[in-house]
Protein backbone atom coordinates (compact mmCIF):
# COMPACT_ATOMS: atom_id res chain seq x y z
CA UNK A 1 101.67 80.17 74.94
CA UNK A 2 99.09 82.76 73.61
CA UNK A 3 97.35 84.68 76.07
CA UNK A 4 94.51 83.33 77.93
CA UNK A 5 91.26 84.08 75.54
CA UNK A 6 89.10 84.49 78.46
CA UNK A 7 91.51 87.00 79.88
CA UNK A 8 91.60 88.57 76.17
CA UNK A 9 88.22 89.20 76.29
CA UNK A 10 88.66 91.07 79.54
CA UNK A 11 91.11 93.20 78.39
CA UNK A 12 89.05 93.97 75.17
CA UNK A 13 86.02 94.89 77.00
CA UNK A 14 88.30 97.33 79.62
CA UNK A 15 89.56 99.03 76.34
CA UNK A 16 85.82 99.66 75.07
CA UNK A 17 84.69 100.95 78.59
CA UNK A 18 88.07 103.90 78.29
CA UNK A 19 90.51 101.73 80.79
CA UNK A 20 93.70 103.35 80.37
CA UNK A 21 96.27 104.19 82.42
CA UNK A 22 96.48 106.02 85.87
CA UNK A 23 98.88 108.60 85.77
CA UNK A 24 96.85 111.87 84.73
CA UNK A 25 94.48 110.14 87.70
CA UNK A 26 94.33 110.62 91.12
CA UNK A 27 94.65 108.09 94.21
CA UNK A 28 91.22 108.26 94.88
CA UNK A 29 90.15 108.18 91.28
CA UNK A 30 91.65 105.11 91.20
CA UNK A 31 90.17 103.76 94.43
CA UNK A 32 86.79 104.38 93.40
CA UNK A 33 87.46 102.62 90.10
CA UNK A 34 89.23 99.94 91.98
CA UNK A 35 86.44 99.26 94.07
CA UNK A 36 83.71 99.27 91.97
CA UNK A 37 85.71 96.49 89.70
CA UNK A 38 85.60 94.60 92.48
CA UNK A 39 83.29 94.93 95.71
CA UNK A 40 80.76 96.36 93.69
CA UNK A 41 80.48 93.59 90.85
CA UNK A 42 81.10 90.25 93.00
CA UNK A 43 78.23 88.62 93.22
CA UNK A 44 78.07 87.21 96.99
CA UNK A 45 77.12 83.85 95.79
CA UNK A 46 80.07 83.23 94.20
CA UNK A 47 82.63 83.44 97.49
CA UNK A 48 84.62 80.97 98.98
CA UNK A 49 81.79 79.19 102.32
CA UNK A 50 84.69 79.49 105.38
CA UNK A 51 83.82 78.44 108.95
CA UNK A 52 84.06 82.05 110.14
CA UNK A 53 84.54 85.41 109.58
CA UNK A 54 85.66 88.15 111.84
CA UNK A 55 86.19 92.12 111.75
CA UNK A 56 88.84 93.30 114.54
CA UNK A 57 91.62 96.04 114.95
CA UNK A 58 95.07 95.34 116.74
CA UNK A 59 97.72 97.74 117.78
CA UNK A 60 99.95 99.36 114.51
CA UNK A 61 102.95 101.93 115.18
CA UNK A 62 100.48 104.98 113.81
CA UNK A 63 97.25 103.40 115.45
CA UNK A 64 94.90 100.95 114.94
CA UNK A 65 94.94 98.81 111.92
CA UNK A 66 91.93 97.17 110.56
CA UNK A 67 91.71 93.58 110.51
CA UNK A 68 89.68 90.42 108.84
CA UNK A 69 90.30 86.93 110.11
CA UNK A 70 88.98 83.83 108.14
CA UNK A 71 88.95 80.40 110.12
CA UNK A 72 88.57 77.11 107.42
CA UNK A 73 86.26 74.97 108.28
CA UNK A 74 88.64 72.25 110.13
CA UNK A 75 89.42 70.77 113.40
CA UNK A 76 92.30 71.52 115.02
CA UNK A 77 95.16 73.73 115.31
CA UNK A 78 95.88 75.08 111.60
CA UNK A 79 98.24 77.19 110.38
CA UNK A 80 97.94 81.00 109.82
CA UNK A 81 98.84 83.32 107.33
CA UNK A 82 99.38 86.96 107.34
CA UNK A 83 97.85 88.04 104.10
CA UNK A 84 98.82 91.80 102.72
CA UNK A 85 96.50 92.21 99.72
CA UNK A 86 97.67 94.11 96.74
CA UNK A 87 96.96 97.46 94.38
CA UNK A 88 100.69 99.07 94.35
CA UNK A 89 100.50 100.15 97.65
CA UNK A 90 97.51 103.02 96.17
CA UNK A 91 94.69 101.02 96.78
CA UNK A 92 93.38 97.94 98.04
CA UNK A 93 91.07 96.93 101.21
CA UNK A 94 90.06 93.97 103.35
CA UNK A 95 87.16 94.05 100.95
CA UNK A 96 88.34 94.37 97.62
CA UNK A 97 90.47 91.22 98.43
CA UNK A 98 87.48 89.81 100.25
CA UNK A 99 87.06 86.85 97.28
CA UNK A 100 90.85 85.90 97.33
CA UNK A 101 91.21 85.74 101.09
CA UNK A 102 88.55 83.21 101.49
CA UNK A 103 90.03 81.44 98.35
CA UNK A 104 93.60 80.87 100.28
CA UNK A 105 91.55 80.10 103.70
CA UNK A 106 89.33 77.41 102.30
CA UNK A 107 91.55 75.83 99.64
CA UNK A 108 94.65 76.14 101.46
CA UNK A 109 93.10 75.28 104.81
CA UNK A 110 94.59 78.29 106.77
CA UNK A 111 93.80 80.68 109.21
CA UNK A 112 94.26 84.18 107.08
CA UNK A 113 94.59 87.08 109.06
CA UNK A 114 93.96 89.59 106.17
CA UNK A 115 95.63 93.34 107.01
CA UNK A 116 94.62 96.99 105.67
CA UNK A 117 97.76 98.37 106.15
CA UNK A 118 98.12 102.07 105.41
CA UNK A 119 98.33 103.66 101.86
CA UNK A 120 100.23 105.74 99.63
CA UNK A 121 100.38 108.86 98.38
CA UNK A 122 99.00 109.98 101.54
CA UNK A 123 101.56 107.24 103.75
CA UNK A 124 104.31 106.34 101.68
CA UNK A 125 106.65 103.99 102.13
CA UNK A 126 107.85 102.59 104.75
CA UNK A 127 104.26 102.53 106.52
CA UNK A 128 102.59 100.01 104.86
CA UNK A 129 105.81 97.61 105.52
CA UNK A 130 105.88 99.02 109.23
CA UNK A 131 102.09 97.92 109.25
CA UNK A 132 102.49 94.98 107.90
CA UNK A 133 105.54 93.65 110.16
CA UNK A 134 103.50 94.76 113.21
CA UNK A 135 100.48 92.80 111.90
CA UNK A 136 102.58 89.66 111.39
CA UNK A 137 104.60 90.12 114.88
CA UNK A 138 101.02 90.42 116.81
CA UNK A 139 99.56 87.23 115.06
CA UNK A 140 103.22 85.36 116.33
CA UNK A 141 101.92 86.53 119.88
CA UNK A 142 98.57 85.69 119.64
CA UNK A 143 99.31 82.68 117.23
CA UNK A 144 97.29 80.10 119.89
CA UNK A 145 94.62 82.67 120.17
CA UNK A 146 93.61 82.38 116.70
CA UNK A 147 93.74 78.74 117.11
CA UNK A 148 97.25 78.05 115.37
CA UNK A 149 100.20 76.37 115.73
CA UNK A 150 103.50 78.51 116.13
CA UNK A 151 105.55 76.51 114.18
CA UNK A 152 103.48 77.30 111.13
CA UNK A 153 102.83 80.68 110.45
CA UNK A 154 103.94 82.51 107.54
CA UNK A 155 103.38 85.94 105.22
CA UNK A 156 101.70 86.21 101.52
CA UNK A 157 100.30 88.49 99.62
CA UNK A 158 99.65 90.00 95.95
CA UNK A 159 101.52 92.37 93.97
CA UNK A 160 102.64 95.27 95.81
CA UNK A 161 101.10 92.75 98.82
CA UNK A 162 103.99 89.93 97.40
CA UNK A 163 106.55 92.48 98.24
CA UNK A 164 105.23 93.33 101.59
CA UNK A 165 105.43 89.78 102.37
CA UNK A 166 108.63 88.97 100.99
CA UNK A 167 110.42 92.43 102.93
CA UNK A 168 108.61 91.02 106.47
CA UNK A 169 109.93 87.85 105.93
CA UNK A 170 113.02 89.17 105.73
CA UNK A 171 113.09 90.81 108.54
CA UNK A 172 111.85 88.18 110.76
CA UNK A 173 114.61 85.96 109.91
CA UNK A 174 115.83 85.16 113.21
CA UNK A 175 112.46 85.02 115.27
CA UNK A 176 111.58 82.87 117.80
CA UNK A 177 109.60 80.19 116.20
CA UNK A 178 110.55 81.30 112.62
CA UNK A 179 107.96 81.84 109.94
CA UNK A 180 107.08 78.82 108.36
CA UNK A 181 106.73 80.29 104.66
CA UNK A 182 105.76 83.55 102.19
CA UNK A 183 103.11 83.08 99.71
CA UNK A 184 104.52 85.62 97.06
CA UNK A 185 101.58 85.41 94.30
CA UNK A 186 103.21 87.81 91.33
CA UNK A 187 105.40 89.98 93.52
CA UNK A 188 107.10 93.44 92.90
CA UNK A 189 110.85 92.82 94.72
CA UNK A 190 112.83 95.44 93.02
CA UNK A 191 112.20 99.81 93.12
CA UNK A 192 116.07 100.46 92.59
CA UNK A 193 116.46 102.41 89.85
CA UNK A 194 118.79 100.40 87.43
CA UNK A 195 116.77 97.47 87.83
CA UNK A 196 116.09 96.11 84.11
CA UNK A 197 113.87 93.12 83.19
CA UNK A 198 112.92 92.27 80.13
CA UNK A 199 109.25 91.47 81.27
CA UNK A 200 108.69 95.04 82.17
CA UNK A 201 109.68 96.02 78.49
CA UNK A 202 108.02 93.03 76.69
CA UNK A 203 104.53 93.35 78.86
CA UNK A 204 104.95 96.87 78.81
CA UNK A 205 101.09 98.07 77.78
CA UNK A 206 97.87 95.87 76.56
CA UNK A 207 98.04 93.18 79.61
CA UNK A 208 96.12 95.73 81.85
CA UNK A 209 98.96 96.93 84.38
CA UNK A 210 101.15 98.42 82.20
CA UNK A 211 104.56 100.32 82.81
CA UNK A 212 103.30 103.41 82.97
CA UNK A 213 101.22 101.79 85.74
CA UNK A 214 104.21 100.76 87.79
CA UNK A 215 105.77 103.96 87.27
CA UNK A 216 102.72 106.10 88.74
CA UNK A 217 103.03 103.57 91.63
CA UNK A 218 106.26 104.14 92.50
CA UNK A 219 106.16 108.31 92.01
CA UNK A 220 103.09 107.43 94.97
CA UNK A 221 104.66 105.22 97.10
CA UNK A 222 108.44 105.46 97.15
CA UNK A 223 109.93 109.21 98.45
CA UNK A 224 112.61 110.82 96.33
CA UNK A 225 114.88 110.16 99.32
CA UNK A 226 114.64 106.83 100.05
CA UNK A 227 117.13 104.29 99.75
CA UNK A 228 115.90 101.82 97.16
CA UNK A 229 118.18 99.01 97.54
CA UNK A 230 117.25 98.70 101.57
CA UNK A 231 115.41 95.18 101.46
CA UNK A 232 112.17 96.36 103.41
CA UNK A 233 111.23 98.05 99.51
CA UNK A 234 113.99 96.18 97.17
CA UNK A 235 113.92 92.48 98.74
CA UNK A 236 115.43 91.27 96.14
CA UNK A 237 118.41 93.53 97.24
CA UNK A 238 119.12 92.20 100.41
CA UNK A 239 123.27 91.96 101.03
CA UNK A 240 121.65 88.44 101.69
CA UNK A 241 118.49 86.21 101.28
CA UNK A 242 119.91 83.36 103.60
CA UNK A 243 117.42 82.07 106.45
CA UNK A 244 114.50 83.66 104.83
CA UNK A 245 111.66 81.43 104.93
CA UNK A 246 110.59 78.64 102.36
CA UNK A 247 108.82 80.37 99.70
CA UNK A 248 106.00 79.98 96.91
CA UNK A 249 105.96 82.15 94.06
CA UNK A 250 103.68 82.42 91.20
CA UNK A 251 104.22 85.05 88.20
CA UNK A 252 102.11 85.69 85.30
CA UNK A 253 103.80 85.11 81.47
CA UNK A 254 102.12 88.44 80.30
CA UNK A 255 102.89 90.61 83.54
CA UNK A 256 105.50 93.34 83.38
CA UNK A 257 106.70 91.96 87.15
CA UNK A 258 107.14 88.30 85.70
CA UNK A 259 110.97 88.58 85.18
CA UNK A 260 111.98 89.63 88.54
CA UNK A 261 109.30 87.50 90.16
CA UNK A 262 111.52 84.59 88.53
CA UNK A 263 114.71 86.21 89.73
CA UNK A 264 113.60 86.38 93.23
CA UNK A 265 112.95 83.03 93.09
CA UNK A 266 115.82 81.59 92.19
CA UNK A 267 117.60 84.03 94.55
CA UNK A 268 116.20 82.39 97.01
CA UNK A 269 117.36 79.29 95.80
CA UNK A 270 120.74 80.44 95.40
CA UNK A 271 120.86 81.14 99.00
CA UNK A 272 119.66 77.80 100.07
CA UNK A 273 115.70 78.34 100.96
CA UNK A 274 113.34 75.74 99.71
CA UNK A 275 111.51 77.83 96.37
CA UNK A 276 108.53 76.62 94.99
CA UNK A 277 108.34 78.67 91.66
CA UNK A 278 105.73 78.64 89.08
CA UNK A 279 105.02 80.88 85.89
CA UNK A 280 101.29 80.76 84.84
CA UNK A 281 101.51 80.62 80.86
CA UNK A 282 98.66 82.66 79.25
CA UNK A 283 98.08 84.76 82.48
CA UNK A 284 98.03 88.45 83.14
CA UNK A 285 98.60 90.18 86.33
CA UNK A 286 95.79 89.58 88.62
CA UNK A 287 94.97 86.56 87.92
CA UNK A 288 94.38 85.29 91.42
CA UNK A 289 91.00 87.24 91.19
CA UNK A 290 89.95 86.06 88.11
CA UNK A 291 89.06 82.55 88.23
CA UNK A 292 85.34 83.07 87.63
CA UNK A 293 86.50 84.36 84.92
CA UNK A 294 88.82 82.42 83.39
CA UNK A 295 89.03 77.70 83.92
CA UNK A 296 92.78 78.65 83.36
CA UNK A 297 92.81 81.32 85.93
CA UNK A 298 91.12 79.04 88.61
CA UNK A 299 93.56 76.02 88.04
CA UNK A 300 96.82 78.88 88.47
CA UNK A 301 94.79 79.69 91.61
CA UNK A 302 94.08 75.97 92.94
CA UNK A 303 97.05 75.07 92.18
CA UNK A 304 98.86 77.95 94.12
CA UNK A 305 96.81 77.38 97.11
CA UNK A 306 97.16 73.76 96.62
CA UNK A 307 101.01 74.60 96.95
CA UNK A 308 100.30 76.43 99.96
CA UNK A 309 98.07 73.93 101.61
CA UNK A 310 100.98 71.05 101.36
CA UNK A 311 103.92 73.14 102.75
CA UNK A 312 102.44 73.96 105.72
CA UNK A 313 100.16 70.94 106.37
């Protein structure tokens, strides 16, 4: 399917402003540009209505870690999901995923307990995964606090935030209840260094991440040193994927991370978890945030959160 004109014309009018890539950039270059793409153009008119809003911090192994929690406007117990918002672990804030996390709260009729974990260069792996498993263990212990139901909490995220999910659900395979899903909307599952998908050649530049992109990402976030098969970076490397949680997955058919996105999910299926797997023809990575954008965007993103809505309702 050809890409998405809406999402053409996007791309287009990045080229004309100078987009390019980030690597002669800095972090915070990037953060500012981030932003300003983002907070700074949404027009506050345009968000998701949610019962409620709330600003909090909770407990995180190197101190406090900033917290939003959107309640939907139901009755009830609902279920809750730990959201880890994306921007290859470089960027990224409650706010610039402000838009999406009311999206998944409203549509999907969920609690979202959206987390700022810490950031590379300046944290790099593992503490935005050591965040992020902290985050999810103190919503399981608060679960009736936030007005949930313990038997239906789960993970999700974007991007780099898709991975963080996917590791943490992982690694609370075993917990007492167990998580009830992940929500992996175009994940990144595999930094070892012989993986090879052809996405990441085929989507390579002119979709807006390109490779070069992912590359500057991992020189930020992943040390020299580190082992990059260990699951809690490479999930798709785990010795096994058994007794991980059921799982929705979206990819993108012009996204570098679209291949092993699809692998992941029928890794998962291999190993006998319940995988609901989509690929979004015409869309680009991102896509979750572009719906006022793009009427093809916004159906991906309905009918992800629809998805989402009917495995834990």
């Amino acid at each position: 399917m050809p890409l998405d004109p809406k999402l053409g014309d996007l791309i287009a009018a990045f080229a004309q402003l100078g987009g390019g890539g980030l690597a002669s950039g800095t972090a915070e270059q990037f953060r500012d540009m981030f932003t300003a793409a983002t907070v700074s153009m949404r027009d506050p008119s345009t968000l998701a209505p949610v019962r409620a809003v709330e600003d909090s911090t909770i407990p995180g192994p190197a101190g406090p870690i900033p917290i939003r929690i959107y309640r939907p406007d139901v009755d009830g117990p609902t279920p809750t999901l730990a959201f880890f918002h994306g921007g290859g672990f470089v960027v990224g804030t409650i706010e610039t995923h402000d838009d999406q996390a009311r999206l998944i709260c409203r549509d999907g009729e969920v609690t979202v307990v959206s987390v700022e974990y810490r950031l590379a260069p300046e944290h790099p792996y593992p503490a935005a995964f050591d965040d992020c498993l902290a985050a999810t263990r103190w919503a399981a212990d608060r679960i009736h606090g936030l007005g949930g139901d313990p038997q239906r909490l789960a993970v999700g995220g974007d991007s780099a935030g898709g991975n963080l999910a996917a590791a943490v659900a992982l690694a609370m395979r075993g917990s007492d209840p167990a998580l009830a899903g992940q929500f992996l909307i175009y994940p990144v599952v595999d930094f070892a260094t012989d993986a090879a998908y052809p996405s990441r050649v085929d989507n390579a530049s002119g979709y807006l991440l390109t490779a070069d992109d992912m590359a500057w990402f991992d020189e930020q976030y992943v040390p020299a040193d580190a082992d990059r098969s260990d699951p809690t970076v490479s999930p798709i490397r785990a010795a096994s994927l058994a007794g991980a949680p059921p799982a929705i997955i979206g990819t993108a058919e012009f996204d570098p991370l679209r291949d092993e996105g699809e692998a992941y999910a029928r890794a998962l299926a291999d190993a006998g978890v319940d995988v609901r797997y989509a690929r979004y023809d015409g869309m680009i990575h991102g896509f979750f945030g572009l719906g006022l954008l793009s009427p093809a965007a916004a159906d991906a993103v309905a009918d992800m959160t629809a998805a989402l809505r009917d495995l834990l309702h």
